[in-house]
Protein backbone atom coordinates (compact mmCIF):
# COMPACT_ATOMS: atom_id res chain seq x y z
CA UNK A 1 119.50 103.07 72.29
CA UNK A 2 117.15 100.10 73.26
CA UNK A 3 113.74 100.92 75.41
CA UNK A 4 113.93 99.07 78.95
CA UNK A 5 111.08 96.79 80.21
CA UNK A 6 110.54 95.79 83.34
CA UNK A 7 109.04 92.47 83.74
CA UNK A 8 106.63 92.64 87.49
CA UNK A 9 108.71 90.44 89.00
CA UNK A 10 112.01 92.95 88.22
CA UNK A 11 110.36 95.03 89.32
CA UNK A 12 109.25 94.18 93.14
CA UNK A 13 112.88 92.85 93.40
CA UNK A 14 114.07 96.31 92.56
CA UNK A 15 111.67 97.90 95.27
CA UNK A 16 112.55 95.43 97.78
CA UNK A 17 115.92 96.39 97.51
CA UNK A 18 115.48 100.01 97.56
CA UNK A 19 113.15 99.19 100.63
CA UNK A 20 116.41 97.35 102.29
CA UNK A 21 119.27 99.48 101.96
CA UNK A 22 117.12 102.28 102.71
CA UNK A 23 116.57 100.67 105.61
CA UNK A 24 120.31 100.47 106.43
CA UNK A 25 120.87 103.97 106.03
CA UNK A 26 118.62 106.64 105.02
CA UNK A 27 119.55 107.51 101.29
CA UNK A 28 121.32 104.13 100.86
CA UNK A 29 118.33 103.13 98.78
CA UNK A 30 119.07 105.92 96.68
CA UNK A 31 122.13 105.65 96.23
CA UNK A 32 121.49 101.81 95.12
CA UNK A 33 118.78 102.86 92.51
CA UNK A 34 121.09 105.22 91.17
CA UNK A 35 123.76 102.70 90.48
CA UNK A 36 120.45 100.41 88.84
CA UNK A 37 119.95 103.32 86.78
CA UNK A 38 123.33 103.74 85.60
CA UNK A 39 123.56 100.13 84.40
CA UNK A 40 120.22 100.40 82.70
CA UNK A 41 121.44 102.98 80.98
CA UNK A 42 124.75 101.35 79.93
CA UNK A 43 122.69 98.06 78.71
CA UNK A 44 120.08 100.58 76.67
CA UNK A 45 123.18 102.11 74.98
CA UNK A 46 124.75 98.64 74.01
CA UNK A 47 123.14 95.62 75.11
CA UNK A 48 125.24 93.10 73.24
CA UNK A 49 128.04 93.94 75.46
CA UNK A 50 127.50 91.93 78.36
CA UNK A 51 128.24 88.87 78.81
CA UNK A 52 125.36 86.11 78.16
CA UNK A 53 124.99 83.45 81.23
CA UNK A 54 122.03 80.94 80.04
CA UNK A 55 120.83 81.43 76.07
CA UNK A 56 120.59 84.33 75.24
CA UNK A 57 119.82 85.86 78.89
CA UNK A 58 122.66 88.21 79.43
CA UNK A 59 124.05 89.48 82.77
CA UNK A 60 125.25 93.05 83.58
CA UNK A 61 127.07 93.32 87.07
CA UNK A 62 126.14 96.63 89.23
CA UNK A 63 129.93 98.53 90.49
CA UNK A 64 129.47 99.17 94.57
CA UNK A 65 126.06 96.32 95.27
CA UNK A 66 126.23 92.49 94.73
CA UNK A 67 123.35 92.76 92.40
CA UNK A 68 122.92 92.11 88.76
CA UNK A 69 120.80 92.87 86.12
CA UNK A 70 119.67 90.17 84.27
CA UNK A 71 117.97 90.75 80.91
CA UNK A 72 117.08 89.40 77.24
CA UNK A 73 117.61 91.73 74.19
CA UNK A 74 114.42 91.81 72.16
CA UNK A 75 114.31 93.52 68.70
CA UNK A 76 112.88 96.82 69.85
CA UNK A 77 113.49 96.67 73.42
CA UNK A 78 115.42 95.30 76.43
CA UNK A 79 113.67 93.49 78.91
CA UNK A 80 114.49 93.06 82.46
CA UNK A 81 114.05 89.49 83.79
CA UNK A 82 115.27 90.31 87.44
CA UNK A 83 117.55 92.91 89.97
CA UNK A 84 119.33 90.30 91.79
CA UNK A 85 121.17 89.52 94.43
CA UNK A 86 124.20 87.71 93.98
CA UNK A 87 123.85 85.89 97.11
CA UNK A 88 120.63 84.17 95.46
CA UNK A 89 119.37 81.39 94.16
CA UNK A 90 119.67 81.86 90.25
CA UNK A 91 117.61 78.78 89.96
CA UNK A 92 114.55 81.79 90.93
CA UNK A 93 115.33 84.00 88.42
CA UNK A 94 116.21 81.26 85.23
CA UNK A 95 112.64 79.84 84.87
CA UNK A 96 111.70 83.39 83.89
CA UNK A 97 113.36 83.88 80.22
């Protein structure tokens, strides 16, 4: 099981989201960050599993929010490039790998 790191820019994307759905509906957010969480923890576990969408940035698709996790697999860890939404501009998050 591979570390997770997530780069600043993951990060505030991952907030901002929280921010939103709890927003929408108090404990939305939470429910959102759980789901985050439970794809984290899928990637940590096997992180060659999903499926690779530019080099060797890979793409992991959250179950009940258009969001993705987009990541690199390093050696000794896995590192986070962005939470995003699928309704984005990838061009934002593919200068980042």
């Amino acid at each position: 099981m591979l570390p997770i790191r997530l780069r600043p820019e993951a990060l505030n994307e991952l907030t901002e989201a929280w921010r939103w759905h709890e927003g929408q509906r108090q404990g939305l957010g939470d429910e959102f960050r759980a789901c985050v969480d439970a794809v984290m923890a899928e990637i940590a576990r096997a992180p060659l599993l999903s499926a690779k969408v530019q080099g060797d940035v890979r793409r992991r698709v959250l179950k009940r929010f258009p969001f993705s996790v987009i990541y690199l697999t390093e050696p000794d860890h896995v590192e986070v490039l962005a939470v995003f939404h699928s309704a984005r501009d990838p061009q934002s998050w593919q200068e980042r790998g």
